[in-house]
C-alpha atoms as a PDB file:
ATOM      1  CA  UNK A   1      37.320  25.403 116.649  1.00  0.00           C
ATOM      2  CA  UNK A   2      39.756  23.796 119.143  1.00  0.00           C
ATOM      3  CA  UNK A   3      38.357  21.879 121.963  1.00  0.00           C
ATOM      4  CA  UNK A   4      40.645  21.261 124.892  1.00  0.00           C
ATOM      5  CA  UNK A   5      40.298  17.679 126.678  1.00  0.00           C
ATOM      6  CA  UNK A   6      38.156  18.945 129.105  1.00  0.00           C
ATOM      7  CA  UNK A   7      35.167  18.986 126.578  1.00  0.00           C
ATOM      8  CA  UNK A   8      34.662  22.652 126.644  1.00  0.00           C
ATOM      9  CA  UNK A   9      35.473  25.195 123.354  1.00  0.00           C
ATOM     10  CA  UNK A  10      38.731  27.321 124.122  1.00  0.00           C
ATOM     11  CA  UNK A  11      37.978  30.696 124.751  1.00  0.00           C
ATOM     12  CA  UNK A  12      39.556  32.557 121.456  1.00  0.00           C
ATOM     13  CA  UNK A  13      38.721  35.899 122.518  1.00  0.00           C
ATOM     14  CA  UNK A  14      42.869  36.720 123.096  1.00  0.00           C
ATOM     15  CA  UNK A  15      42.408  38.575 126.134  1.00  0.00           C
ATOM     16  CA  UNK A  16      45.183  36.953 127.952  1.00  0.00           C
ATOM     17  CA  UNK A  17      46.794  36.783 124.829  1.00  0.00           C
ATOM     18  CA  UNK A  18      48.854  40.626 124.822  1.00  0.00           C
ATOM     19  CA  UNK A  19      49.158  40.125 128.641  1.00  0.00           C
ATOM     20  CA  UNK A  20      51.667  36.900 127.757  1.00  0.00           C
ATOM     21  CA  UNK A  21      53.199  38.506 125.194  1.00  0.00           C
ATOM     22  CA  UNK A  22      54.185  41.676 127.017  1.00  0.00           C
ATOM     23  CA  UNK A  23      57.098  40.447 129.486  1.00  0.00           C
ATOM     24  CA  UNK A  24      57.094  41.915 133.420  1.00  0.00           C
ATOM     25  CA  UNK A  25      59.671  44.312 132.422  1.00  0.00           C
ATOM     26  CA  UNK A  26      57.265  45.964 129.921  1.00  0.00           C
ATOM     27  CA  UNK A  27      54.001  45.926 132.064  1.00  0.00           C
ATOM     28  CA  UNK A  28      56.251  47.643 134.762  1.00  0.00           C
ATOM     29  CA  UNK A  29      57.805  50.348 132.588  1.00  0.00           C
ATOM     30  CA  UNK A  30      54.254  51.061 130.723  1.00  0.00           C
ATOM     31  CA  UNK A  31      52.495  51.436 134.146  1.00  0.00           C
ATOM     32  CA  UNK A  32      55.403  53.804 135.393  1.00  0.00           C
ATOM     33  CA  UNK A  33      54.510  55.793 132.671  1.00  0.00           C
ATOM     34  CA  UNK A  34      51.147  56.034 132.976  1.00  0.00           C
ATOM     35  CA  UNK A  35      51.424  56.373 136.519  1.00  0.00           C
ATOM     36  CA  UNK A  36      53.595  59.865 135.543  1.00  0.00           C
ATOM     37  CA  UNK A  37      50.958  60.860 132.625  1.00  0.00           C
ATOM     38  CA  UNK A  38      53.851  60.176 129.928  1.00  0.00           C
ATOM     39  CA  UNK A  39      53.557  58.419 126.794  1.00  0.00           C
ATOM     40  CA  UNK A  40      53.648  54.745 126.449  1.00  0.00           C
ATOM     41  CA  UNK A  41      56.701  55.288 124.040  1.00  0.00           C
ATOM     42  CA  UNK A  42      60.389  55.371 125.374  1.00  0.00           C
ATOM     43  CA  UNK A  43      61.749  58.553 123.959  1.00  0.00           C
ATOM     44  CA  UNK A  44      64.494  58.960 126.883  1.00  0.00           C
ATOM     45  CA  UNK A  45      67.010  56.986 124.813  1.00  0.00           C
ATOM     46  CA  UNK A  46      66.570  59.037 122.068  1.00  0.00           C
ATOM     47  CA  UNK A  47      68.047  61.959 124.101  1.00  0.00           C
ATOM     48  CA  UNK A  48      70.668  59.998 125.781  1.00  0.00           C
ATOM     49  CA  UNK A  49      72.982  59.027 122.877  1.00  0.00           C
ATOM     50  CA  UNK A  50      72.796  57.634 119.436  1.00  0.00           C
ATOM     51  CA  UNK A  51      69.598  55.201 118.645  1.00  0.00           C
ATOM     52  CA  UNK A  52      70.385  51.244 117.711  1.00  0.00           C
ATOM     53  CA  UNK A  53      68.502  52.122 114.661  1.00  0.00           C
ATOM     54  CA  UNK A  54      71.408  54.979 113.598  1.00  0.00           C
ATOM     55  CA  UNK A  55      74.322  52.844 115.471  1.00  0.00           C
ATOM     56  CA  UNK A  56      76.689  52.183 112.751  1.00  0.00           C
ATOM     57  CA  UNK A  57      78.025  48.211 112.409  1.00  0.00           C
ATOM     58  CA  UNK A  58      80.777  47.092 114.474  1.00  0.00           C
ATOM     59  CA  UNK A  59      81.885  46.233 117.511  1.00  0.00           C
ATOM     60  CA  UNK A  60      79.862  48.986 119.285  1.00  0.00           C
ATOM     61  CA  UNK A  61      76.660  47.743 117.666  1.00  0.00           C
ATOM     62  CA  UNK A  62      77.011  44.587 119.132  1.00  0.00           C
ATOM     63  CA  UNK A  63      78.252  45.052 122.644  1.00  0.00           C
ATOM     64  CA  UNK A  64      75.457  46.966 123.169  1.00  0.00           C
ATOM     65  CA  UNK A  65      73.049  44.763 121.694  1.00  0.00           C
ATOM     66  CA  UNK A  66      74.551  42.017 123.790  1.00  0.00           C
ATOM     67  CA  UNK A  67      74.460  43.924 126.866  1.00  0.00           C
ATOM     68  CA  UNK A  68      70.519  44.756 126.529  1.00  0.00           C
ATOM     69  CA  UNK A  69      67.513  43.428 128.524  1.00  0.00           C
ATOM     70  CA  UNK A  70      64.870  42.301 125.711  1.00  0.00           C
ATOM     71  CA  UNK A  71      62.709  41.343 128.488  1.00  0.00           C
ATOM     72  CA  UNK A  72      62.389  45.500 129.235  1.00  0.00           C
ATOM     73  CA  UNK A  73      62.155  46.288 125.707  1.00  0.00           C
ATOM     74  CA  UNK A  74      58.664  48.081 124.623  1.00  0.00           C
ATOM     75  CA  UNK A  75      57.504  46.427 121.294  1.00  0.00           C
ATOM     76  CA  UNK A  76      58.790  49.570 119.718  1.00  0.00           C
ATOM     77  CA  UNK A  77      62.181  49.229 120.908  1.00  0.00           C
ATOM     78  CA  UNK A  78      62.217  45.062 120.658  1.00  0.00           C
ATOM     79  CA  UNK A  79      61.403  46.193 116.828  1.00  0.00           C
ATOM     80  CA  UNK A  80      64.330  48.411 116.526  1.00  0.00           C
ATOM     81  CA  UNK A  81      66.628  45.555 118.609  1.00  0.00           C
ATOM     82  CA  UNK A  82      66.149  43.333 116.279  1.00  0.00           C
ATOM     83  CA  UNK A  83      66.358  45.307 113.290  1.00  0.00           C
ATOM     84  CA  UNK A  84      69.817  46.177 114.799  1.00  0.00           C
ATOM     85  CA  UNK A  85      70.835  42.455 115.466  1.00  0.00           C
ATOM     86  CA  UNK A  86      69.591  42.127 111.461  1.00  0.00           C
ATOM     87  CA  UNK A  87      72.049  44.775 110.226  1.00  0.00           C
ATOM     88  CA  UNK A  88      74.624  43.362 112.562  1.00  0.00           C
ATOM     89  CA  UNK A  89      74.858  39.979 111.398  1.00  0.00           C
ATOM     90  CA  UNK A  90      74.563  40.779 107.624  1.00  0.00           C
ATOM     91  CA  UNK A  91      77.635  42.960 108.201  1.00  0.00           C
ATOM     92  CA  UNK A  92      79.088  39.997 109.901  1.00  0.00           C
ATOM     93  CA  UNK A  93      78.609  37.963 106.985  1.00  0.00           C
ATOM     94  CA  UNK A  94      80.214  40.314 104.567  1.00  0.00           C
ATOM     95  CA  UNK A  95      83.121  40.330 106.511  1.00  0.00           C
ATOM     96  CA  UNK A  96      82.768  36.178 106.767  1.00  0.00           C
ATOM     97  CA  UNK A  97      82.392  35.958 102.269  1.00  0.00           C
ATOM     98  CA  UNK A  98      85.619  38.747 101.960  1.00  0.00           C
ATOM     99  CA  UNK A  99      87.774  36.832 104.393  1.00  0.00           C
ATOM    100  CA  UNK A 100      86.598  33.563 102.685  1.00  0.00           C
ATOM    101  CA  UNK A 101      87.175  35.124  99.174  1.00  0.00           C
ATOM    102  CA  UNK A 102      91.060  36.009 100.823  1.00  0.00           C
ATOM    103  CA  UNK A 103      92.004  32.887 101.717  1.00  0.00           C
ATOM    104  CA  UNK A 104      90.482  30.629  99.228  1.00  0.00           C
ATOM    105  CA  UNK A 105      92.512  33.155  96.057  1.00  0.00           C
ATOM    106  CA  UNK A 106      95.452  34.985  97.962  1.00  0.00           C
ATOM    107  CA  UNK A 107      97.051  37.466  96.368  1.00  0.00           C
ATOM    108  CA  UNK A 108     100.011  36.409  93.779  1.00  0.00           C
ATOM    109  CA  UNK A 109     103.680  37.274  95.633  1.00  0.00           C
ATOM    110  CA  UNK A 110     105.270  40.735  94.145  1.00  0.00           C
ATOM    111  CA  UNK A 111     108.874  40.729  95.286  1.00  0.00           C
ATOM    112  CA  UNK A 112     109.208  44.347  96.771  1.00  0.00           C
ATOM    113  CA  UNK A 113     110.498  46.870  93.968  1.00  0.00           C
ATOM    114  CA  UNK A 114     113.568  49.142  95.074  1.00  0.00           C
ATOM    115  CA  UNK A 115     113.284  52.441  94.716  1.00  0.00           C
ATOM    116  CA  UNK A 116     114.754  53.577  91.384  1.00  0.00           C
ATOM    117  CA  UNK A 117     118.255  55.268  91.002  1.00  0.00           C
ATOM    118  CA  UNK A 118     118.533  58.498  89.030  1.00  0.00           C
ATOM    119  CA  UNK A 119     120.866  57.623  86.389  1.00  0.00           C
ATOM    120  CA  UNK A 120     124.480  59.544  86.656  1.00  0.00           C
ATOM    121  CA  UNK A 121     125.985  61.563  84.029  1.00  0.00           C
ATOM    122  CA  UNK A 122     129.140  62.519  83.773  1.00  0.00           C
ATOM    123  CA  UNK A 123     130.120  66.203  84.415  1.00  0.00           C
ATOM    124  CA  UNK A 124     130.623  67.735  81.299  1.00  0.00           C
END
């Protein structure tokens, strides 16, 4: 068991502990919604345009992942976030090893072909 330097055991019971994970934005938008007798889960998003979770790689993807406030995030939509910022960077790095795979074997130089000539025959 720890024992802090004031002598006494540390109190393990985690009371305090969810109240320090959960940031001010959270403990705000959970007691909205039990103020208004709604879930604790943010399903307005899901009605408001596509989820992160069905977002499709890209630039989109990541502006909006940029542009978000984890500190308002439920756990449930921190989980998806970063699920999201997963997907994001392993497309990233496929993009990195295919662009790395270019320029370390380029592609052998093809002169450009003309476009074949029907052959003439003479009038007979």
């Amino acid at each position: 068991m720890y024992t802090p330097s004031s002598g006494s055991p540390a109190d393990n019971s985690g009371s305090d502990g969810l109240a320090k994970a959960m940031s001010p934005g959270v403990v705000d938008y959970l007691f909205r919604q039990l103020v208004a007798g709604r879930p604790p889960e943010d399903v307005q998003w899901e009605r408001e345009g596509i989820s992160l979770a069905a977002q499709p790689e890209g630039a989109e993807l990541a502006r909006r992942l940029a542009e978000t406030d984890i500190d308002a995030l439920t756990p449930v939509e921190l989980f998806h976030y970063v699920r999201a910022a997963q997907r994001l960077s392993s497309w990233a790095e496929d993009l990195r090893q295919a662009a790395v795979g270019r320029y370390c074997h380029p592609p052998a130089y093809r002169p450009p072909v003309e476009p074949s000539r029907p052959a003439r025959h003479p009038a007979s």
